[in-house]
C-alpha atoms as a PDB file:
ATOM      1  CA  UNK A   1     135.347  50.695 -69.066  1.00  0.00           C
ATOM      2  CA  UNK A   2     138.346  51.967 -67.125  1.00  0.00           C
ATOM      3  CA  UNK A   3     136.364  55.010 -65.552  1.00  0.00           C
ATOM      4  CA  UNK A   4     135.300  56.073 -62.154  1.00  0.00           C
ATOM      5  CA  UNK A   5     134.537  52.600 -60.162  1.00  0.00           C
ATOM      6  CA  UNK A   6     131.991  53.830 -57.836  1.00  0.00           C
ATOM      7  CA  UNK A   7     130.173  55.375 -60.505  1.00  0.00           C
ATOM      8  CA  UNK A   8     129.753  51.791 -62.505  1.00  0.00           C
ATOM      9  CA  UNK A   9     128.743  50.021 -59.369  1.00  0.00           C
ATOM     10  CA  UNK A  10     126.382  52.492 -58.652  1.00  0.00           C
ATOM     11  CA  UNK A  11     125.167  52.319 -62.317  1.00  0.00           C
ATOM     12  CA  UNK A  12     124.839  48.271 -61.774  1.00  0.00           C
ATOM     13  CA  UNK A  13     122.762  48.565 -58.338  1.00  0.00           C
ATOM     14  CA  UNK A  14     120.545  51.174 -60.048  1.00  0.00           C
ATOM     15  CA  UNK A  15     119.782  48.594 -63.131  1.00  0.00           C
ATOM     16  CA  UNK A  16     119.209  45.970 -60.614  1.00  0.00           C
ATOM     17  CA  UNK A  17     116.846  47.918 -58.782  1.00  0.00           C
ATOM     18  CA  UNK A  18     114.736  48.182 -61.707  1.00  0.00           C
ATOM     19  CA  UNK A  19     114.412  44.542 -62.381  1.00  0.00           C
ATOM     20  CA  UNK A  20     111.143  44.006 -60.664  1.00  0.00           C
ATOM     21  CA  UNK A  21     109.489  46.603 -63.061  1.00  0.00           C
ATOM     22  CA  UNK A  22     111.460  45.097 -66.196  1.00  0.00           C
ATOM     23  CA  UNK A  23     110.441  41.304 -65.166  1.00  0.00           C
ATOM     24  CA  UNK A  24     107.866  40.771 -67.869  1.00  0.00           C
ATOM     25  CA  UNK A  25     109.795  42.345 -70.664  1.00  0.00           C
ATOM     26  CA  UNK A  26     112.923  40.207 -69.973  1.00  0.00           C
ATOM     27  CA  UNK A  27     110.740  37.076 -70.123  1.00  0.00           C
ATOM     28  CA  UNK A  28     109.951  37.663 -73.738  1.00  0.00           C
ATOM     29  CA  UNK A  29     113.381  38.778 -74.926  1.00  0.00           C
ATOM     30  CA  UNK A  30     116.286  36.787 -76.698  1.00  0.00           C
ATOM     31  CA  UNK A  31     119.036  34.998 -74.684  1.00  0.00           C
ATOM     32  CA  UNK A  32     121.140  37.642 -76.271  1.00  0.00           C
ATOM     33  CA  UNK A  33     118.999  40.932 -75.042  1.00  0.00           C
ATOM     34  CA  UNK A  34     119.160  39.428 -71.629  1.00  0.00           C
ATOM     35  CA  UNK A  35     122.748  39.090 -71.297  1.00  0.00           C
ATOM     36  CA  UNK A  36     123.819  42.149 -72.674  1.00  0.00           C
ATOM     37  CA  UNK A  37     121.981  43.393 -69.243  1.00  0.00           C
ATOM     38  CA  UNK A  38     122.845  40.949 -66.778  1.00  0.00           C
ATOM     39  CA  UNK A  39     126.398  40.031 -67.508  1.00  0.00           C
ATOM     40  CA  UNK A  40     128.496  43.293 -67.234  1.00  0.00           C
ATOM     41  CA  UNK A  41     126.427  43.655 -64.183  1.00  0.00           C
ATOM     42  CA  UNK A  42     127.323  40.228 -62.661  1.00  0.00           C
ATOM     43  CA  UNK A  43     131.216  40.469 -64.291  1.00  0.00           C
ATOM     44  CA  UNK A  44     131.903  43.942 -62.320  1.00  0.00           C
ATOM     45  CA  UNK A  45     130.017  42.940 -58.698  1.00  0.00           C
ATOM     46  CA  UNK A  46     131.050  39.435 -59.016  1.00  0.00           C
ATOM     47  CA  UNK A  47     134.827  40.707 -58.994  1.00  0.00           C
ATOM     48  CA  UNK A  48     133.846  43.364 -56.379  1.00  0.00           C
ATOM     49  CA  UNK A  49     133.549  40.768 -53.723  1.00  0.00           C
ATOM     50  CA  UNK A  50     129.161  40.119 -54.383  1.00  0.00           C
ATOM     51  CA  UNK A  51     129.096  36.498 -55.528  1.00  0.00           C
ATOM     52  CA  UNK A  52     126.467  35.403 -53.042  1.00  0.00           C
ATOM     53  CA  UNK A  53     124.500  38.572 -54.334  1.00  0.00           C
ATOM     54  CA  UNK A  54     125.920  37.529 -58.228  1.00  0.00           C
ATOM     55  CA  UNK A  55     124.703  33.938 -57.583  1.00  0.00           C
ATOM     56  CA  UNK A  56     120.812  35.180 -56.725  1.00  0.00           C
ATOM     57  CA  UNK A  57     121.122  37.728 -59.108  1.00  0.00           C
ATOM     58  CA  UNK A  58     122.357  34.739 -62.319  1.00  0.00           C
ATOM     59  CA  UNK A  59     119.472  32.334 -61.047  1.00  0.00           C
ATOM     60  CA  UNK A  60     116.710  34.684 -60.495  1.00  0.00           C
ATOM     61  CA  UNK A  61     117.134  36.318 -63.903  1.00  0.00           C
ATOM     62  CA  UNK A  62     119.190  33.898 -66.646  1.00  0.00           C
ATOM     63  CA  UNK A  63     119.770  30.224 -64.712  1.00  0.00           C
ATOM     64  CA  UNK A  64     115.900  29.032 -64.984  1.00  0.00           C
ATOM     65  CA  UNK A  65     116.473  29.124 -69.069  1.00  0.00           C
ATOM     66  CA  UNK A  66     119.732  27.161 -69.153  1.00  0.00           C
ATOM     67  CA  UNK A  67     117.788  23.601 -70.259  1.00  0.00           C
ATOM     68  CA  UNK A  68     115.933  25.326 -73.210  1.00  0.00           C
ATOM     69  CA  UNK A  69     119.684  26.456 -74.409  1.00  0.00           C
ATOM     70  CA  UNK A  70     120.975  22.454 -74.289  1.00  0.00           C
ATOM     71  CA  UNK A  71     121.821  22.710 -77.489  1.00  0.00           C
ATOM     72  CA  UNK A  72     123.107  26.651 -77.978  1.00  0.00           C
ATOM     73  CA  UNK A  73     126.248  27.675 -78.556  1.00  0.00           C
ATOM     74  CA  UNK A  74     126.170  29.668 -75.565  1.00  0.00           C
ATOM     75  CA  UNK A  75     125.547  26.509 -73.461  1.00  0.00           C
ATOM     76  CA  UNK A  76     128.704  26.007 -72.183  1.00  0.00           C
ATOM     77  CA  UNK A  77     128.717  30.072 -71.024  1.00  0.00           C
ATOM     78  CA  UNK A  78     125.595  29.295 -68.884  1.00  0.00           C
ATOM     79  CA  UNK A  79     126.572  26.248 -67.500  1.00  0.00           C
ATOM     80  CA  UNK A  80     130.489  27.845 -66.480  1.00  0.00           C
ATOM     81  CA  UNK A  81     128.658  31.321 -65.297  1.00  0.00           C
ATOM     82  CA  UNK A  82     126.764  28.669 -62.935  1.00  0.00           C
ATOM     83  CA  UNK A  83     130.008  27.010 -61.658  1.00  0.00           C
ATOM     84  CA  UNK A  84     131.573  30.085 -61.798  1.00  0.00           C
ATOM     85  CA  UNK A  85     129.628  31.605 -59.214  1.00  0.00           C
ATOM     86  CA  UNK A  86     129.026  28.363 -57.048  1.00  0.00           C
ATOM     87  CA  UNK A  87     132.724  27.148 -56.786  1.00  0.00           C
ATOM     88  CA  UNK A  88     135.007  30.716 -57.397  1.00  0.00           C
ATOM     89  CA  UNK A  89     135.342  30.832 -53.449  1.00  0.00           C
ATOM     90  CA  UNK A  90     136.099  28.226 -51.149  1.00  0.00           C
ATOM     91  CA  UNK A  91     138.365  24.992 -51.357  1.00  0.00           C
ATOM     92  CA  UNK A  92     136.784  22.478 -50.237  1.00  0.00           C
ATOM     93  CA  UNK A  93     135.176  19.103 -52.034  1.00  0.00           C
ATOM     94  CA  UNK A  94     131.816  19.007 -52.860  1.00  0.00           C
ATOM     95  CA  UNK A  95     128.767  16.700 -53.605  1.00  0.00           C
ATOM     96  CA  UNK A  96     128.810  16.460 -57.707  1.00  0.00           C
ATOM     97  CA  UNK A  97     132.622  17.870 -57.908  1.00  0.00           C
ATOM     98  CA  UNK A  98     133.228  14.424 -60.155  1.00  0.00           C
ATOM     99  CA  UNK A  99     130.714  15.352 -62.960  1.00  0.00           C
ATOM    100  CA  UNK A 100     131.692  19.195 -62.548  1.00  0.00           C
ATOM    101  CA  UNK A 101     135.040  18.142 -63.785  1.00  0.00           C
ATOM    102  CA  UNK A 102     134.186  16.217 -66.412  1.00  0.00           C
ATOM    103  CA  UNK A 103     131.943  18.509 -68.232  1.00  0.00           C
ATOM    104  CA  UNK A 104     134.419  21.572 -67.694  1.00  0.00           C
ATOM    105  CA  UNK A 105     137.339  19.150 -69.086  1.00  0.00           C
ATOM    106  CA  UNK A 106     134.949  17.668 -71.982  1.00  0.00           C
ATOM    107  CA  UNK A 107     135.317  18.836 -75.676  1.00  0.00           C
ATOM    108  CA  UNK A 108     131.788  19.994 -75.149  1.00  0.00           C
ATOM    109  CA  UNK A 109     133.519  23.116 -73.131  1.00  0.00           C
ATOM    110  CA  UNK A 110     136.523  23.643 -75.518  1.00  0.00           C
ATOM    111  CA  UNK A 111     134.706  24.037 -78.799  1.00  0.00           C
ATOM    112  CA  UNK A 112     134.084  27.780 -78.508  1.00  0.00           C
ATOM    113  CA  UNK A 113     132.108  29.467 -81.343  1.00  0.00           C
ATOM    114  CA  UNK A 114     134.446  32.538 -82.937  1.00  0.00           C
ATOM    115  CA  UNK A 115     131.503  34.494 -83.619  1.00  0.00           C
ATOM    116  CA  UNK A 116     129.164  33.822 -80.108  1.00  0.00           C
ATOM    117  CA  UNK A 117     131.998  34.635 -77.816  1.00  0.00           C
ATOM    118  CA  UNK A 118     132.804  38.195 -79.803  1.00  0.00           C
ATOM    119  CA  UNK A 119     129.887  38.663 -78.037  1.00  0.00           C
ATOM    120  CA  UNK A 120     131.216  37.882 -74.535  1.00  0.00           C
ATOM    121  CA  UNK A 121     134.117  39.532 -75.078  1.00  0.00           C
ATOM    122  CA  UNK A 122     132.391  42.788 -75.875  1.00  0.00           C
ATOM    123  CA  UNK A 123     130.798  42.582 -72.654  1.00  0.00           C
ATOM    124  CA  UNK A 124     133.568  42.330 -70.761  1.00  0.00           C
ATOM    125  CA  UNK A 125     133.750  38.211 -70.298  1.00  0.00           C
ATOM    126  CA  UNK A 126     135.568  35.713 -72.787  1.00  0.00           C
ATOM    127  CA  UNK A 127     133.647  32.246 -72.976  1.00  0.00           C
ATOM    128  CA  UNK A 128     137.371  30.816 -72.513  1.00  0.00           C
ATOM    129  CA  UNK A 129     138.138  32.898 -69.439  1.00  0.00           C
ATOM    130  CA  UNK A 130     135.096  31.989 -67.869  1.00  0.00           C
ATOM    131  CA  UNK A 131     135.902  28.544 -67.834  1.00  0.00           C
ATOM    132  CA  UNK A 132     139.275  28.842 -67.519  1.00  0.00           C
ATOM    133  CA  UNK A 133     137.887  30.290 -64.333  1.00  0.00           C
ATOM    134  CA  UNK A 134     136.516  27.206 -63.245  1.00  0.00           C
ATOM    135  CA  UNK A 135     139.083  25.165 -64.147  1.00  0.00           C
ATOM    136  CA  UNK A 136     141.194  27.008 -61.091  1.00  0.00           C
ATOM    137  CA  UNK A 137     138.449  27.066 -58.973  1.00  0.00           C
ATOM    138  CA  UNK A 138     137.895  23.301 -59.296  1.00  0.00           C
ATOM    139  CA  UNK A 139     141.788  22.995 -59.409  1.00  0.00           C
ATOM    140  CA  UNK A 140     142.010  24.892 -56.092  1.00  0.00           C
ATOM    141  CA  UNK A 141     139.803  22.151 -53.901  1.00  0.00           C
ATOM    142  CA  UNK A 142     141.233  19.146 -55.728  1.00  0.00           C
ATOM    143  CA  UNK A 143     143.282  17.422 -52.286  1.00  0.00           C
ATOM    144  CA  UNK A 144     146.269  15.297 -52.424  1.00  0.00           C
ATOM    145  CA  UNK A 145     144.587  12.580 -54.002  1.00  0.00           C
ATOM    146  CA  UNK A 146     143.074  14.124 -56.963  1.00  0.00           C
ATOM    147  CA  UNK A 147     146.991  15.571 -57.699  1.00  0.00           C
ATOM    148  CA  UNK A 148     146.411  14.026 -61.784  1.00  0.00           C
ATOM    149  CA  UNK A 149     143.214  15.565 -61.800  1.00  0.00           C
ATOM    150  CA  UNK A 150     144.098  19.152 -60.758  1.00  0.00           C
ATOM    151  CA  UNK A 151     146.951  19.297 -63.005  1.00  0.00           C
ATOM    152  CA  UNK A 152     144.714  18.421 -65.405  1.00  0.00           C
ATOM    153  CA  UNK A 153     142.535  21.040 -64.616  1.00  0.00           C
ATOM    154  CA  UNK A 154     145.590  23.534 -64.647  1.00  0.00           C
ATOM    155  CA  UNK A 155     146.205  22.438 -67.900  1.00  0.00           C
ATOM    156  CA  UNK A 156     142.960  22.953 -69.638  1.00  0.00           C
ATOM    157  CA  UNK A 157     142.713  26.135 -67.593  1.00  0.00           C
ATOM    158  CA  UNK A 158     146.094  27.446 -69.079  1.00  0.00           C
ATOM    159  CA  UNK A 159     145.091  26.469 -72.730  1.00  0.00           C
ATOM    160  CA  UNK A 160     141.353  27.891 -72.541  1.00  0.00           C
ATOM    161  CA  UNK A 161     143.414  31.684 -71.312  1.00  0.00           C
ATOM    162  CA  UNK A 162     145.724  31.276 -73.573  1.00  0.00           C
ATOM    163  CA  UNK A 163     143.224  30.892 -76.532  1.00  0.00           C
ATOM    164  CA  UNK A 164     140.849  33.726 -75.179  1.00  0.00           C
ATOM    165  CA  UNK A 165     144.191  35.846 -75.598  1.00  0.00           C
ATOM    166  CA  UNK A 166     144.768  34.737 -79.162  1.00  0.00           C
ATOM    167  CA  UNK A 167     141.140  35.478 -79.889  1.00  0.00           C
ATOM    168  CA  UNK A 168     141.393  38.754 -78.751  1.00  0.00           C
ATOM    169  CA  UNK A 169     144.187  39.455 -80.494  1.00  0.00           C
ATOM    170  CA  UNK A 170     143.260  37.984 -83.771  1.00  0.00           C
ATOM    171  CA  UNK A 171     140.049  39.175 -83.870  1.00  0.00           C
ATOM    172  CA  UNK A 172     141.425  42.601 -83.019  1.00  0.00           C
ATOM    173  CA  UNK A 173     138.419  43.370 -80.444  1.00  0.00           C
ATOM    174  CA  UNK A 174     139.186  45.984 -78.167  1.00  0.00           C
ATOM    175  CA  UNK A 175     137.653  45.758 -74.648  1.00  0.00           C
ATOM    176  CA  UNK A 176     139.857  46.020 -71.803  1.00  0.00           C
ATOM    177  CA  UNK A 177     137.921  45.255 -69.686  1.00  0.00           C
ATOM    178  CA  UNK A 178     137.909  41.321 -70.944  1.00  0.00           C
ATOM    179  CA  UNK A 179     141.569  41.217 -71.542  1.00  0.00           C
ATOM    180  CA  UNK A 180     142.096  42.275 -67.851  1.00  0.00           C
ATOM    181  CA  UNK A 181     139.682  39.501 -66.547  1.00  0.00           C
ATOM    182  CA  UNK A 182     141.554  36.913 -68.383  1.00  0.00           C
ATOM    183  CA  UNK A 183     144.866  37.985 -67.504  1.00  0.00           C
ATOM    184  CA  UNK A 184     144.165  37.738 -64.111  1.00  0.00           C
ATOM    185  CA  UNK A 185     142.746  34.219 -64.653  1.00  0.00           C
ATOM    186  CA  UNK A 186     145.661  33.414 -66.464  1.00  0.00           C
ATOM    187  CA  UNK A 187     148.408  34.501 -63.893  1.00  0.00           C
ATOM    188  CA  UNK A 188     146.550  32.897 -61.001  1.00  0.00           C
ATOM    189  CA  UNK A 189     146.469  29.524 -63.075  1.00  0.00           C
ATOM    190  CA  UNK A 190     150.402  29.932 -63.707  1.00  0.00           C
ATOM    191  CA  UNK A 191     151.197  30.339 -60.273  1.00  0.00           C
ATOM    192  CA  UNK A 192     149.411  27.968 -59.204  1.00  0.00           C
ATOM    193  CA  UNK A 193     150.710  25.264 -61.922  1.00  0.00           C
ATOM    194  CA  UNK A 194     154.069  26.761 -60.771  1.00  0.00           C
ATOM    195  CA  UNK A 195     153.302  25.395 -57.487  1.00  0.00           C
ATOM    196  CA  UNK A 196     152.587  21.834 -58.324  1.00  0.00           C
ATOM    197  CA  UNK A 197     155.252  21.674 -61.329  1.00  0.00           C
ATOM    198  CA  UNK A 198     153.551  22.599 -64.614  1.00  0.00           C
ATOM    199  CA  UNK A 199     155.953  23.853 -67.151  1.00  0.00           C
ATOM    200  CA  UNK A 200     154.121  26.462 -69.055  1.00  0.00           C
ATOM    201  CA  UNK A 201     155.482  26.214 -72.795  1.00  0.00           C
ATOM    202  CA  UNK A 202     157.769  28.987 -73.431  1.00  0.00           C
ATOM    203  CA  UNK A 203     156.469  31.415 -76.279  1.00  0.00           C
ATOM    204  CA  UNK A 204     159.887  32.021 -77.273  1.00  0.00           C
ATOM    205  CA  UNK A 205     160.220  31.231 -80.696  1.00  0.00           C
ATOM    206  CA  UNK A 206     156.630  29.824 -80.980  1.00  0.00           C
ATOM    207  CA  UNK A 207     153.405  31.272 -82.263  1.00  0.00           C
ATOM    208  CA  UNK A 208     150.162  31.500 -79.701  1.00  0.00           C
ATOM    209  CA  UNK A 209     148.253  29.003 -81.736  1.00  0.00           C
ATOM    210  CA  UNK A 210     151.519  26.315 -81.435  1.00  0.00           C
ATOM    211  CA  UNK A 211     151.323  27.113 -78.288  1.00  0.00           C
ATOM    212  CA  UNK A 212     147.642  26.409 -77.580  1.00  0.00           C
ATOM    213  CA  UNK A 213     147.294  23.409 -80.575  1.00  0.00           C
ATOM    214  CA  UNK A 214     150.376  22.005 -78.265  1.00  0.00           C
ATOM    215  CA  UNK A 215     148.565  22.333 -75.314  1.00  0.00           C
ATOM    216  CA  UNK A 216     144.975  21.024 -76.742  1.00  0.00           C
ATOM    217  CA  UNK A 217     146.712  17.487 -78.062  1.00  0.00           C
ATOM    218  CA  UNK A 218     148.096  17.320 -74.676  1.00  0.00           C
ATOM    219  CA  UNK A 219     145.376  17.768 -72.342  1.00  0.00           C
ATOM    220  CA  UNK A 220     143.243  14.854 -75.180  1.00  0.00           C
ATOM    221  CA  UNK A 221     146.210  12.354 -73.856  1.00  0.00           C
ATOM    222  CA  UNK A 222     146.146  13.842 -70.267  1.00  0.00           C
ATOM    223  CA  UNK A 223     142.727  13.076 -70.081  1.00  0.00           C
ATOM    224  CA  UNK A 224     141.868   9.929 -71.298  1.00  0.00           C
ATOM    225  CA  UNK A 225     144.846   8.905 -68.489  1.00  0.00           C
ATOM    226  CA  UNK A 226     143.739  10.453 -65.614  1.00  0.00           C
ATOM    227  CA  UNK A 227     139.595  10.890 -65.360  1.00  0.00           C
ATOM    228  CA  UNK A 228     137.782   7.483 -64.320  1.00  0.00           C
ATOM    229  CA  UNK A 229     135.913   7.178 -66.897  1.00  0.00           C
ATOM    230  CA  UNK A 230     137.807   7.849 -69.867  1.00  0.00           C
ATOM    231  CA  UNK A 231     140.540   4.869 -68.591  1.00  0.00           C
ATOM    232  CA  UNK A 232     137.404   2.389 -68.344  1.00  0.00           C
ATOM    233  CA  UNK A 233     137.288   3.522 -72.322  1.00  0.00           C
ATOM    234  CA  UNK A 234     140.744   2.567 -72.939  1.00  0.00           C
ATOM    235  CA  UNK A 235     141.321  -1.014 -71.422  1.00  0.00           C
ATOM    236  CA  UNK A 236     139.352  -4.063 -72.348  1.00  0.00           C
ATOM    237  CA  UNK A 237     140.224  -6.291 -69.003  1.00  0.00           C
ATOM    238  CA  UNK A 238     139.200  -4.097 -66.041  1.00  0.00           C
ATOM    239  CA  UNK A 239     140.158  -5.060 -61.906  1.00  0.00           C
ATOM    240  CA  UNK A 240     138.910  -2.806 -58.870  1.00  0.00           C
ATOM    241  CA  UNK A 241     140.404  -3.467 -55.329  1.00  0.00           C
ATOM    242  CA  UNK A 242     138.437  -2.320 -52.156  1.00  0.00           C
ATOM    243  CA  UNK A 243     135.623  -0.015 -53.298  1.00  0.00           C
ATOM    244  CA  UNK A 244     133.265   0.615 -50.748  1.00  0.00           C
ATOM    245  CA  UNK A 245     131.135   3.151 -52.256  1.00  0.00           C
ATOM    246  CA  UNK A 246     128.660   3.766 -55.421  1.00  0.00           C
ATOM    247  CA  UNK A 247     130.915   5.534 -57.005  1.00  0.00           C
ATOM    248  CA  UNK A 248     131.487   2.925 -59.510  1.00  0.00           C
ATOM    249  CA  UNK A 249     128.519   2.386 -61.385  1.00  0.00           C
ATOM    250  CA  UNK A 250     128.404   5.916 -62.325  1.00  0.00           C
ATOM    251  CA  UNK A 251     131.735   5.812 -63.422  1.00  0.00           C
ATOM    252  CA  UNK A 252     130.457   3.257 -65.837  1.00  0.00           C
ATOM    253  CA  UNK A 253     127.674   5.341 -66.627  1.00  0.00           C
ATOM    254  CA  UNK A 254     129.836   7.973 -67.900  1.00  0.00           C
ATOM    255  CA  UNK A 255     131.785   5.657 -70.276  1.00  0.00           C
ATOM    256  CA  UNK A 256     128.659   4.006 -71.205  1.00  0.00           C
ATOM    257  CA  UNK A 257     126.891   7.337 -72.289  1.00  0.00           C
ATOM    258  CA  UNK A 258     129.876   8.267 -74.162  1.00  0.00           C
ATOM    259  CA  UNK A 259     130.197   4.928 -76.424  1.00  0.00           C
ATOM    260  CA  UNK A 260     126.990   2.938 -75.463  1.00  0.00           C
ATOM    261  CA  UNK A 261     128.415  -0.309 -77.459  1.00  0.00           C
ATOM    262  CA  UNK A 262     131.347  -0.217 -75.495  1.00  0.00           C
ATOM    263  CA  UNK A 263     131.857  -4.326 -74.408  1.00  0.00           C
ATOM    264  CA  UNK A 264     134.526  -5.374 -71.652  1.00  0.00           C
ATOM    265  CA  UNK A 265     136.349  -8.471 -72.029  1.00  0.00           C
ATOM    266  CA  UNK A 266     136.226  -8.988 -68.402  1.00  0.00           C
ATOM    267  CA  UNK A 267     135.537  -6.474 -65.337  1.00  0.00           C
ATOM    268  CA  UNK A 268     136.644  -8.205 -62.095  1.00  0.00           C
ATOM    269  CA  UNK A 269     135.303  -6.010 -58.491  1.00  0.00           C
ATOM    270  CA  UNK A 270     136.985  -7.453 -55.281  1.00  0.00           C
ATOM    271  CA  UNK A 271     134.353  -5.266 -52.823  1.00  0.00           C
ATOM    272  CA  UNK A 272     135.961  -5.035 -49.149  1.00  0.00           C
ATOM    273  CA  UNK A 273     134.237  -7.335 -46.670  1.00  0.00           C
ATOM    274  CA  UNK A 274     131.681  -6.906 -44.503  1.00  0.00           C
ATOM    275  CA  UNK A 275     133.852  -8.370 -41.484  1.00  0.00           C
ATOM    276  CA  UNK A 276     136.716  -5.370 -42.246  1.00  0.00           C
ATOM    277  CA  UNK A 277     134.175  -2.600 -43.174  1.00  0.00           C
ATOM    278  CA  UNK A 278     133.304  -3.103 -39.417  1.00  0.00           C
ATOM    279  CA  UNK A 279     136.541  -3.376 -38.266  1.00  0.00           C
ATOM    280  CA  UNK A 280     137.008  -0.244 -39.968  1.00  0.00           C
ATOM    281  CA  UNK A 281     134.520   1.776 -38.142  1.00  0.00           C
ATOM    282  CA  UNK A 282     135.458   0.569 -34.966  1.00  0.00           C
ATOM    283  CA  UNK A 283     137.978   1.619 -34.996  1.00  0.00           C
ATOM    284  CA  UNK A 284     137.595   5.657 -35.431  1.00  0.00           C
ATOM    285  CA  UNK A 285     137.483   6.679 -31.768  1.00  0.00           C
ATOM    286  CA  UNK A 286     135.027   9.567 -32.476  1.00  0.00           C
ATOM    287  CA  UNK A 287     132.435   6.620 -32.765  1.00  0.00           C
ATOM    288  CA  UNK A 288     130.592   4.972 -30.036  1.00  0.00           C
ATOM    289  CA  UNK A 289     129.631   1.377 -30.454  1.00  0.00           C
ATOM    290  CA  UNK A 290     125.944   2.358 -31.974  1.00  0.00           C
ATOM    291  CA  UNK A 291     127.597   5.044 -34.355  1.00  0.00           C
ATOM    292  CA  UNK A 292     129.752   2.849 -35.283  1.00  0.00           C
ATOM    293  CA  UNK A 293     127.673  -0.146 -35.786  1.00  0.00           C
ATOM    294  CA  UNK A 294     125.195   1.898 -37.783  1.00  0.00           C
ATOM    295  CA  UNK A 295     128.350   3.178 -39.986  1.00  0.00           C
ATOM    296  CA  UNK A 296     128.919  -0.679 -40.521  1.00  0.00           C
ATOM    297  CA  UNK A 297     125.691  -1.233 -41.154  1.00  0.00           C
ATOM    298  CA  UNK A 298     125.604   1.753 -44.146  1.00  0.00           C
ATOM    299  CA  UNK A 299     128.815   0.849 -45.816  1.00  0.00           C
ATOM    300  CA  UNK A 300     127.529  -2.661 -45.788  1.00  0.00           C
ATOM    301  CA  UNK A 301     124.401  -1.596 -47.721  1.00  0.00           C
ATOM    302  CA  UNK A 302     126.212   0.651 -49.949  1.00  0.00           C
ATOM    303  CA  UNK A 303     128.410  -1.793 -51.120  1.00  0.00           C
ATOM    304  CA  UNK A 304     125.098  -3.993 -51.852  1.00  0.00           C
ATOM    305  CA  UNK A 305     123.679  -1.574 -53.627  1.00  0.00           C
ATOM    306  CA  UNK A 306     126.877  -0.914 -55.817  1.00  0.00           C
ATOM    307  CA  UNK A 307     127.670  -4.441 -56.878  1.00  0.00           C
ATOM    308  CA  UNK A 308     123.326  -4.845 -57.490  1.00  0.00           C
ATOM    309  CA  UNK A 309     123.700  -1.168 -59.572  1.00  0.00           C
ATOM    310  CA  UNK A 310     127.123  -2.392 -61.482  1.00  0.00           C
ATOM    311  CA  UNK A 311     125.764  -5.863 -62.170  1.00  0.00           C
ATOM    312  CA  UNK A 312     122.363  -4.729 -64.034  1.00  0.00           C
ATOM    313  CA  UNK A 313     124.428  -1.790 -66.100  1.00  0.00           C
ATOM    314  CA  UNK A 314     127.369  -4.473 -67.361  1.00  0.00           C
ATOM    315  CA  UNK A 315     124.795  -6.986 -67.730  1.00  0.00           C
ATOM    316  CA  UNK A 316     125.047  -6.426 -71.973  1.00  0.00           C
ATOM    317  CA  UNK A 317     128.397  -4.793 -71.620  1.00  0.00           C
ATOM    318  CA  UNK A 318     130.595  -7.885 -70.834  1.00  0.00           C
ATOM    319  CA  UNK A 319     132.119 -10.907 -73.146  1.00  0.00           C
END
């Protein structure tokens, strides 16, 4: 896996030439068939600078199978290899960042099967480095105001490397190749939780799984402190100042789909006015006075829409 670079790359673009002529035969193979083709292909280009060409590549050939694999233990691979290659480049926010971060900092993306991801790993790419992977790459367009959140994201990012080394190691698999992904992973996440203050333990004295079994209870406490939904789950009385948006009913949602009996003593929403939403859009001097009337007018109707969204999900959620 260490030989002549031009010569794999030219390997991978003669395979995906071929595709066309293979289509049919794909269709009717295993998940497991298919990704022994596609994924050494997409792991070399995709760190050769071809993600847009990676991206076509993953939906084209494995994406449009991901629902029948709900349930798979190589779910969570799909689903990261997705993110992976929509989020790796760039830092800015996006539309559906909040539920990206929940499902890569869920148990659902931490409970790694031994035996499926000796399969990864042998093809180049560690389940655990992959979404350690997006872990930076969401980490990396979290702004000043998600701070918790990215160091959060750090964190689980640190302990999913961390654990793809000690599976490597302890399953004695040799591929280079994999190791050298997730070391690279690994030292971009450390310098970046260098940047923002994140003591990574010291191995001195410790074993690798201390290490990662410290940093596993850690990130359960993190979480339930810092994502929206999990501090809904941990407080009985429940007060929101200024909300403007729809954001909060699918906050509740989230909670709600995770413990469905859930009941809150008492959930008080104090929704900014309609007098200072306008206020507020007056006064942003890129607006004339119909842009920012009609702005008015929107965050008027969103906030409507919230409290009539909120109101009908609490209504057999509330003492």
């Amino acid at each position: 896996q260490n030989g002549d670079e031009t010569k794999s790359i030219s390997i991978c673009d003669q395979v995906i030439e071929m595709l066309p002529n293979l289509q049919y035969s794909l269709e009717n193979e295993d998940a497991e068939t298919v990704h022994a083709i596609f994924i050494p292909i997409v792991r070399i280009l995709k760190w050769k600078g071809q993600v847009t060409r990676m991206n076509e590549l993953y939906k084209n050939n494995i994406h449009k199978n991901t629902a029948k694999q709900r349930f798979s233990p190589i779910y969570p691979f799909l689903k990261n290899m997705s993110l992976v290659l929509t989020i790796c480049e760039g830092t800015d926010e996006y539309e559906g960042m909040d539920d990206d971060i929940s499902w890569v900092l869920s148990e659902a993306n931490s409970n790694v099967h031994i035996e499926v991801d000796d399969f990864y790993i042998s093809l180049g790419w560690s389940m655990n480095t992959q979404a350690a992977e997006v872990c930076l790459g969401l980490a990396r367009r979290c702004n000043v105001i998600r701070r918790d959140i990215m160091r959060l994201l750090v964190q689980k990012g640190l302990y999913l490397s961390n654990d793809a080394n000690y599976n490597m190691n302890e399953q004695g698999i040799v591929c280079p190749f994999a190791r050298d992904a997730n070391n690279q992973i690994l030292n971009e996440l450390k310098a970046l939780g260098d940047s923002i203050g994140i003591q990574v333990p010291d191995s001195t004295g410790l074993s690798q799984r201390k290490i990662i079994k410290f940093q596993s209870t850690n990130l359960k406490l993190q979480t339930k402190k810092v994502l929206p939904h999990k501090l809904l789950l941990n407080h009985d009385m429940i007060a929101f100042v200024g909300l403007t948006n729809d954001s909060l009913p699918s906050v509740f949602a989230k909670a709600l789909a995770e413990e469905p009996n859930r009941k809150w003593k008492k959930v008080c929403v104090f929704y900014t006015s309609d007098t200072l939403l306008k206020w507020f859009s007056q006064e942003k001097p890129a607006l004339n006075n119909d842009d920012w009337e009609k702005e008015a007018t929107n965050y008027a109707k969103e906030k409507k829409t919230s409290m009539s969204e909120l109101t009908s999900l609490l209504s057999n959620n509330t003492d």
